[in-house]
C-alpha atoms as a PDB file:
ATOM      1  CA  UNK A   1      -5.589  -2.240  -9.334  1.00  0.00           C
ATOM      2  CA  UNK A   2      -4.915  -5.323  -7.311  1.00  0.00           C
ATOM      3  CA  UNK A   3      -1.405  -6.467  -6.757  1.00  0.00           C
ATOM      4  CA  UNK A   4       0.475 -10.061  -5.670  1.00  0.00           C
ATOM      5  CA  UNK A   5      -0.611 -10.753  -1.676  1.00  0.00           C
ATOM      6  CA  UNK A   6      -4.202  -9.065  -1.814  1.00  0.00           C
ATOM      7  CA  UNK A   7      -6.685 -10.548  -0.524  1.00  0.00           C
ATOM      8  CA  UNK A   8     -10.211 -10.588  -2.584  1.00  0.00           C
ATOM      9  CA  UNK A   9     -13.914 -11.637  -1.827  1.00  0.00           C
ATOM     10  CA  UNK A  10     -16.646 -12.005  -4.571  1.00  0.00           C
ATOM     11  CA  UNK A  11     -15.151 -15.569  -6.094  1.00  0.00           C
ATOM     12  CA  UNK A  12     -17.049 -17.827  -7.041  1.00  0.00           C
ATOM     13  CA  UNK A  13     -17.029 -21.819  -8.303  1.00  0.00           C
ATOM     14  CA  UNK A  14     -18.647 -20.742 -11.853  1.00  0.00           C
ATOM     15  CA  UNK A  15     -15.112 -18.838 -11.986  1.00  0.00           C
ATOM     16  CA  UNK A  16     -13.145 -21.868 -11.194  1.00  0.00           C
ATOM     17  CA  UNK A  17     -12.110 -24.407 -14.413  1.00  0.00           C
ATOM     18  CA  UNK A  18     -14.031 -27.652 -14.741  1.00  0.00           C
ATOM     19  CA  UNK A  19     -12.354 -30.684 -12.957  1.00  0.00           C
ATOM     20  CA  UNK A  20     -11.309 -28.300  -9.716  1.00  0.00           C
ATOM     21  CA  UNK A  21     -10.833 -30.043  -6.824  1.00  0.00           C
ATOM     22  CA  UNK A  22     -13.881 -30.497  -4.601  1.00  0.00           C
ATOM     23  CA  UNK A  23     -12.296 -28.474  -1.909  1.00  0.00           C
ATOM     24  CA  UNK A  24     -11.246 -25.689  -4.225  1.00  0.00           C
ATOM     25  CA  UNK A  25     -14.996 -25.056  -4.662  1.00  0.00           C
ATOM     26  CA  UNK A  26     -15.888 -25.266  -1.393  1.00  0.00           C
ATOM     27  CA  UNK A  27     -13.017 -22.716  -0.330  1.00  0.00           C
ATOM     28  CA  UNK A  28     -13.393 -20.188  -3.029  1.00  0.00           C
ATOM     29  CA  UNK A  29     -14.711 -17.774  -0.920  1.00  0.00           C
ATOM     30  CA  UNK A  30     -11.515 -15.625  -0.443  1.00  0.00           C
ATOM     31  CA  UNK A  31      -8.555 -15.786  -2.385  1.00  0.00           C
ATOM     32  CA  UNK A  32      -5.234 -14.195  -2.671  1.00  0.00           C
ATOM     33  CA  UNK A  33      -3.983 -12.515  -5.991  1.00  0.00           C
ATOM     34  CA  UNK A  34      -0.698 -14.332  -7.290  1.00  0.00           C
ATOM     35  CA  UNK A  35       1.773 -13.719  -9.941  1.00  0.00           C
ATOM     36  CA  UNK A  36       0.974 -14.280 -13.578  1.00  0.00           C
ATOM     37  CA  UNK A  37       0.340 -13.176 -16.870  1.00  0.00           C
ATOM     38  CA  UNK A  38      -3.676 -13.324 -17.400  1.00  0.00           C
ATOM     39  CA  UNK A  39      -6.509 -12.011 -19.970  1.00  0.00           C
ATOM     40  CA  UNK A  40      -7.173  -7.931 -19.670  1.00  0.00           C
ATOM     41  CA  UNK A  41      -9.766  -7.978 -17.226  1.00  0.00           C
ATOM     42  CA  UNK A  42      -8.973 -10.993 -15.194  1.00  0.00           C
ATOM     43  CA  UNK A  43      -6.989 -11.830 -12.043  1.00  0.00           C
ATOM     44  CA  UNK A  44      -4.475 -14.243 -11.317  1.00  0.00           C
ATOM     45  CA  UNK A  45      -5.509 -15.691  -7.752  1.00  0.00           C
ATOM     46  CA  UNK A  46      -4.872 -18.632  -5.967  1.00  0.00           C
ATOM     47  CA  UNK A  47      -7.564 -20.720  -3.764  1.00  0.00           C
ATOM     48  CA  UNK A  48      -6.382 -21.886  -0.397  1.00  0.00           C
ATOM     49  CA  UNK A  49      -7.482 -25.391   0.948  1.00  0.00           C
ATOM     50  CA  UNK A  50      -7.577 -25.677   4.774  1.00  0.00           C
ATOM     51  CA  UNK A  51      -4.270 -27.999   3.877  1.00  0.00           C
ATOM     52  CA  UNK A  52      -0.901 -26.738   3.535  1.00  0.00           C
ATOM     53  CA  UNK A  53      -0.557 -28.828   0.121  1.00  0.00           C
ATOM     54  CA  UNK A  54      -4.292 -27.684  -0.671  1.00  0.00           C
ATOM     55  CA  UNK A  55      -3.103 -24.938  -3.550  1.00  0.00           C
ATOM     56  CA  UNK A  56      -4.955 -24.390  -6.567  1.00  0.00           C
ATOM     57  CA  UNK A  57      -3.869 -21.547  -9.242  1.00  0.00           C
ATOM     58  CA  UNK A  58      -7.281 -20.086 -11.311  1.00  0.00           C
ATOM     59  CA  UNK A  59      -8.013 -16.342 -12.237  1.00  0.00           C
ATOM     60  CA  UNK A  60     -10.886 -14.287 -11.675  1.00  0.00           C
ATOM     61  CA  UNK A  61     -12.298 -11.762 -12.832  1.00  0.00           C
ATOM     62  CA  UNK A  62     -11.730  -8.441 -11.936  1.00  0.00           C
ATOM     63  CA  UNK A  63     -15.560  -6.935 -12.143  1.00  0.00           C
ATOM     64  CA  UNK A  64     -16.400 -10.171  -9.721  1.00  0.00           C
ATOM     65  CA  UNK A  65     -14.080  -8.808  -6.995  1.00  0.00           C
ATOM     66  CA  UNK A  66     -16.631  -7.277  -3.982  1.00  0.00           C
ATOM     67  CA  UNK A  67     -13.659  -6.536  -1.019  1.00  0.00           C
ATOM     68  CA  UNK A  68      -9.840  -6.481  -1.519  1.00  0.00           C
ATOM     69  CA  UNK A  69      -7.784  -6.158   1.491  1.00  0.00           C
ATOM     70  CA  UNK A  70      -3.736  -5.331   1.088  1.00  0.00           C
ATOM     71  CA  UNK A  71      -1.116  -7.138   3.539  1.00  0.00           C
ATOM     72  CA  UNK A  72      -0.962  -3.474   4.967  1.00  0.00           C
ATOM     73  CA  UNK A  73      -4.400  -3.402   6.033  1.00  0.00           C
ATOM     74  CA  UNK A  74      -3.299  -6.341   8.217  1.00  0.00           C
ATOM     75  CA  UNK A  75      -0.450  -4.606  10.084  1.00  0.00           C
ATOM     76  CA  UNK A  76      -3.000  -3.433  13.563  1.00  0.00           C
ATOM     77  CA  UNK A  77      -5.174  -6.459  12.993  1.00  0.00           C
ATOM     78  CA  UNK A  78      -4.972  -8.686  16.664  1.00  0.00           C
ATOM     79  CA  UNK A  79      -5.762 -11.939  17.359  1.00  0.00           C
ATOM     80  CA  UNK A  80      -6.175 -13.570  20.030  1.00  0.00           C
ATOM     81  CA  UNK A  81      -4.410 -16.999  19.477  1.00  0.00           C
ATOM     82  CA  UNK A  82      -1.063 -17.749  21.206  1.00  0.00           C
ATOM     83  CA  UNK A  83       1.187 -19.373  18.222  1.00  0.00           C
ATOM     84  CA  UNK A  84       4.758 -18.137  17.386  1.00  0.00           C
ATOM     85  CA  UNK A  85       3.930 -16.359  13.936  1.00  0.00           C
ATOM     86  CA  UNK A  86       1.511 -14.385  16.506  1.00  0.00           C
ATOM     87  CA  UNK A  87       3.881 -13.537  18.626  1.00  0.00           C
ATOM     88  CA  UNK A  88       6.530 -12.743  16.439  1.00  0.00           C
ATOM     89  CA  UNK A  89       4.067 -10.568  14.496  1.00  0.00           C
ATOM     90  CA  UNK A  90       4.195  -8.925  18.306  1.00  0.00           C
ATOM     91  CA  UNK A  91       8.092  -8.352  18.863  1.00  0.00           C
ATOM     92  CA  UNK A  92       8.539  -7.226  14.994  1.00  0.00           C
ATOM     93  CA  UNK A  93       5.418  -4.499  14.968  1.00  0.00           C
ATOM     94  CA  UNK A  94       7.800  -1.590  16.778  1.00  0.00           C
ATOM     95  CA  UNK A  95      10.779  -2.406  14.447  1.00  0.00           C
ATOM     96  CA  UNK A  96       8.592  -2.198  11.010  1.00  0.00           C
ATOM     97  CA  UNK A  97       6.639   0.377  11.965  1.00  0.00           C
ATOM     98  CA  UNK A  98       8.264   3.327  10.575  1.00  0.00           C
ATOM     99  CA  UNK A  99       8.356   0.943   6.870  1.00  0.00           C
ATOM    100  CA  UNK A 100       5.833   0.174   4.308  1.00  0.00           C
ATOM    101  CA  UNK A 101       5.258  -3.533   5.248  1.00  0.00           C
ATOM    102  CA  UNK A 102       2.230  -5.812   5.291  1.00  0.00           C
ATOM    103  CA  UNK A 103       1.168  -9.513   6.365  1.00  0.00           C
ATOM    104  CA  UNK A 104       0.830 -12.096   4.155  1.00  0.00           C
ATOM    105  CA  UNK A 105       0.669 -16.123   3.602  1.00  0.00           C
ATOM    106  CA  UNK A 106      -1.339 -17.939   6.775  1.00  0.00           C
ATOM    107  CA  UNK A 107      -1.285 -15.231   9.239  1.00  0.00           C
ATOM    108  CA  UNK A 108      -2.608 -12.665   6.245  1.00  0.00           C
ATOM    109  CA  UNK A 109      -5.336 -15.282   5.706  1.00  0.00           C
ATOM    110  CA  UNK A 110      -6.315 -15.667   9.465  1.00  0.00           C
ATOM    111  CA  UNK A 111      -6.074 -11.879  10.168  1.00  0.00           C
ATOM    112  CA  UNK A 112      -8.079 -10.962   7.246  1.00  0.00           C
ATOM    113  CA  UNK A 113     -10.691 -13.970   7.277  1.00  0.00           C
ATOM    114  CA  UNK A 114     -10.811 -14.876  10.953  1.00  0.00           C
ATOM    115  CA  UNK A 115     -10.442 -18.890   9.166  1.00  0.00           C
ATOM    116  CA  UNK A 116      -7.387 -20.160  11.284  1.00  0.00           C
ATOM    117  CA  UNK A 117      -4.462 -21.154   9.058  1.00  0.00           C
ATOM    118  CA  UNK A 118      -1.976 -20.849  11.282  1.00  0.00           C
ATOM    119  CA  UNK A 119      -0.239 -23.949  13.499  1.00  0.00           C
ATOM    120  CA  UNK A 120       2.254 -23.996  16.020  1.00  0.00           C
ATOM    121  CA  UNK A 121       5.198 -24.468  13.014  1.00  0.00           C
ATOM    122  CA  UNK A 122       4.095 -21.783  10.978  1.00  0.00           C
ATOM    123  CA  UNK A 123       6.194 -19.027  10.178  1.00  0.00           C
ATOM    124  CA  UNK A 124       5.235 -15.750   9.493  1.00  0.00           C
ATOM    125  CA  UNK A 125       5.343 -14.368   5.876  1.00  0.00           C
ATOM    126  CA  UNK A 126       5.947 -10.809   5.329  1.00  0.00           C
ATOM    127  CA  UNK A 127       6.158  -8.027   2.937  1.00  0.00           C
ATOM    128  CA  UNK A 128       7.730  -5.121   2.361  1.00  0.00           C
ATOM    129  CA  UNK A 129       7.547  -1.971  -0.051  1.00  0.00           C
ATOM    130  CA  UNK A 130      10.886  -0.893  -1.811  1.00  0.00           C
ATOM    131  CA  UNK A 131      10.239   1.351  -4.610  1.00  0.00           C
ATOM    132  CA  UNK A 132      13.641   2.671  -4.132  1.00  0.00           C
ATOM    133  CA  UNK A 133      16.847   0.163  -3.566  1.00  0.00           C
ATOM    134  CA  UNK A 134      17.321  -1.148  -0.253  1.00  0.00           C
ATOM    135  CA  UNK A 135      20.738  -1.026   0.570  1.00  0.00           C
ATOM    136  CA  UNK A 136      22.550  -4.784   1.411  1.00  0.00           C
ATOM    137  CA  UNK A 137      23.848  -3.404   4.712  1.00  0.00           C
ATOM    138  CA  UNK A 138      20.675  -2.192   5.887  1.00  0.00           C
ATOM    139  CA  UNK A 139      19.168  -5.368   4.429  1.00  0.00           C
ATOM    140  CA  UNK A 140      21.175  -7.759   6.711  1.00  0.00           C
ATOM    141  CA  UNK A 141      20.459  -5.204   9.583  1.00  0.00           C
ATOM    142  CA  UNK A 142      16.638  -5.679   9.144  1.00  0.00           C
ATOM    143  CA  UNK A 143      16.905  -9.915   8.838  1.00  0.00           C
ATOM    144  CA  UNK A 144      19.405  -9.827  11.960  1.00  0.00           C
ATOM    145  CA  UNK A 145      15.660  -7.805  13.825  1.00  0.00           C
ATOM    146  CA  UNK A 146      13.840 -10.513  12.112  1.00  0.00           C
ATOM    147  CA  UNK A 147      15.762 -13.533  13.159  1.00  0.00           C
ATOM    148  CA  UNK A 148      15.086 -12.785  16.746  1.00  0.00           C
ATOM    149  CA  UNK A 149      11.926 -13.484  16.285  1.00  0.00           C
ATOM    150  CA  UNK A 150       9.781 -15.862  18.361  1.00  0.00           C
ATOM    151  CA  UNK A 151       9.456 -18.047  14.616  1.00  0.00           C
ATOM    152  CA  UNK A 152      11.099 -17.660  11.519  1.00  0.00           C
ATOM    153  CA  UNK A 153      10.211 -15.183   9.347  1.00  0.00           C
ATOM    154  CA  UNK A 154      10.019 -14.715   5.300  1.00  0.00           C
ATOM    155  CA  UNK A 155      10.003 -11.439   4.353  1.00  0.00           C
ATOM    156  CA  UNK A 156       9.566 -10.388   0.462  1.00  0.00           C
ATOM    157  CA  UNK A 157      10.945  -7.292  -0.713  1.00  0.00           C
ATOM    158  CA  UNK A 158       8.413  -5.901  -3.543  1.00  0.00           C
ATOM    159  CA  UNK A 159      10.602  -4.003  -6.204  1.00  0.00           C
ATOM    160  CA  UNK A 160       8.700  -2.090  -8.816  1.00  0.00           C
ATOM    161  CA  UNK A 161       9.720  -5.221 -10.700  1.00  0.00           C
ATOM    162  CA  UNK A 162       8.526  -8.407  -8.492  1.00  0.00           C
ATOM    163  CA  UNK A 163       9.550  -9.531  -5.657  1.00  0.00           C
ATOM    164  CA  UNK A 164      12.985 -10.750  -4.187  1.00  0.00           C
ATOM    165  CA  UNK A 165      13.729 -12.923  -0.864  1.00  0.00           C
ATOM    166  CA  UNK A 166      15.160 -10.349   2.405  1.00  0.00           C
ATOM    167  CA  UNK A 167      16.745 -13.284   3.466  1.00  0.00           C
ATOM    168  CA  UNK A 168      18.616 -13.387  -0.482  1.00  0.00           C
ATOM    169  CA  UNK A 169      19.127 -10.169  -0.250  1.00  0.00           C
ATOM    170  CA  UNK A 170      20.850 -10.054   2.322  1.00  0.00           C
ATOM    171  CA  UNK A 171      23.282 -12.869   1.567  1.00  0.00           C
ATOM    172  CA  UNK A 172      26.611 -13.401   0.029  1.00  0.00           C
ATOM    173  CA  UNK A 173      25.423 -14.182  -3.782  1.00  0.00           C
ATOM    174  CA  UNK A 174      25.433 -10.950  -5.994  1.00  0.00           C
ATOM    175  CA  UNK A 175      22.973 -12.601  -8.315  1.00  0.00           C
ATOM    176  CA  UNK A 176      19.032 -12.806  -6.503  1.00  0.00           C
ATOM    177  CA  UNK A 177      15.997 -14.412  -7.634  1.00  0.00           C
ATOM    178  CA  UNK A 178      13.656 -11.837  -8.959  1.00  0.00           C
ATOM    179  CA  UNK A 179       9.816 -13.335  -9.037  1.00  0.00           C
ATOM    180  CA  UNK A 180       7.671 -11.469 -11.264  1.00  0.00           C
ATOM    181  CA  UNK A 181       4.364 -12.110 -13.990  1.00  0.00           C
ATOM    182  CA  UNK A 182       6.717 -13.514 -16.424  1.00  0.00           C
ATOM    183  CA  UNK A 183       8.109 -16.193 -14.535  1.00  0.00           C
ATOM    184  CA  UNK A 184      11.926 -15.533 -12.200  1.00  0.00           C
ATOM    185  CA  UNK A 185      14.711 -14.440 -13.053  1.00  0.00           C
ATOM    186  CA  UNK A 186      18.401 -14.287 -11.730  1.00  0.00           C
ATOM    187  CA  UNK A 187      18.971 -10.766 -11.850  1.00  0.00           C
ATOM    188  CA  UNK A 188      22.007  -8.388 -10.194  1.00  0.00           C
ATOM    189  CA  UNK A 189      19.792  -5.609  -9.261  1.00  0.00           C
ATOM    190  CA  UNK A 190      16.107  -6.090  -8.961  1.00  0.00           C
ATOM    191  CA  UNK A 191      15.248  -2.618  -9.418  1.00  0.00           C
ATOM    192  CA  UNK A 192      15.723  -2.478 -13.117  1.00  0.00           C
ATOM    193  CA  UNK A 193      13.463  -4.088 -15.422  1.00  0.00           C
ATOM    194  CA  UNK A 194      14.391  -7.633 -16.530  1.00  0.00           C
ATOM    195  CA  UNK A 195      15.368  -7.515 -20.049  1.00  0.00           C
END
C-alpha cells in the first residue's frame, strides 16, 4: 500500500500520457504519490521538474513500482548542505522525535534522491501521523516549536481521513480544510469521515 508523500522508483515515460512535457519525461525517474481517485491497480503520482512551477500530475502503476520510500524513512537521513530547511530539519529532530513524523516536499526529494531541490528560500515541509485527534492546545504548542525554526515550516497532519494544515489547526477558525482523494473539504473535525 502506498500512501500521499511516498516516494517511488520504477516510472517510466511509456507510463506518462502523450503530449507530457519534455522535462516530465526526462524526470520521471522518481516520483511522489499524490492525492486522487485512480483505476484499481494504479497510482496517483506526481513528476517533479528541477523547477518549482515544473509539476505534472500522471498515475502509475502499481506492479511498475521497484523502491518506495515513506517521509519517515527520511527522519535520520543527513546532508551535508548548509540551507535553512537543513538546519531547521536540525533544531526540530529532538522535539519530533518522540512523534510519528516524516519529511516531505524538496527536502524529502533531496534526502531520498540525493537530486538537490532545495534553495536558500525553501521551507521545510513536514508530516505528521494522527490516527487519534490531536488536541488544539497541544497543536498550537507544537507550531509555537516549529516557528522557531531557522525557516518556516509546513507541517501536515495525516488524519485517517486526509490531511489538514498544523498551522490551520492550530488557528482561530473551527472549520479546517480537510485534503483527501475526493477533492477538500471544510470540515469541523477531520477525524470523522466526510459525508
Amino acid at each position: 500500500m502506498v500512501n500521499a508523500h511516498d516516494l517511488l522508483w520504477g516510472m517510466t515515460p511509456a507510463h506518462l500520457p502523450a503530449g507530457a512535457p519534455a522535462w516530465a519525461v526526462e524526470a520521471v525517474g522518481t516520483v511522489v504519490v499524490r492525492r486522487a481517485t485512480v483505476t484499481p491497480g494504479w497510482v496517483a503520482v506526481g513528476v517533479r521538474g528541477r523547477l518549482r512551477e515544473q509539476r505534472f500530475a500522471a498515475e502509475m502503476p502499481i506492479a511498475a513500482v521497484q523502491r518506495r520510500v515513506t517521509p519517515e524513512a527520511l527522519r535520520d537521513v543527513a546532508s551535508t548542505r548548509d540551507l535553512p530547511a537543513l538546519q531547521a530539519l536540525e533544531q526540530l529532530r529532538p522535539v519530533l522525535t518522540p512523534l510519528n513524523w516524516g519529511i516531505t516536499g524538496s527536502a524529502g526529494f533531496e534526502l531520498a534522491t540525493g537530486i538537490e531541490a532545495l534553495h536558500a528560500r525553501s521551507d521545510l515541509d513536514l508530516i505528521l501521523r494522527t490516527p487519534e485527534p490531536l488536541d488544539r492546545n497541544d497543536a498550537r504548542d507544537l507550531l509555537t516549536a516549529l516557528d522557531k525554526a531557522a525557516c518556516a515550516v509546513d507541517m501536515q497532519l495525516q488524519t485517517p481521513f486526509g490531511a489538514i494544515a498544523l498551522r490551520e489547526w492550530a488557528g482561530p477558525s473551527r472549520r479546517v480544510l480537510l485534503k483527501t482523494v475526493s477533492g477538500a473539504h471544510l470540515v469541523l473535525d477531520p477525524w470523522q469521515a466526510v459525508a
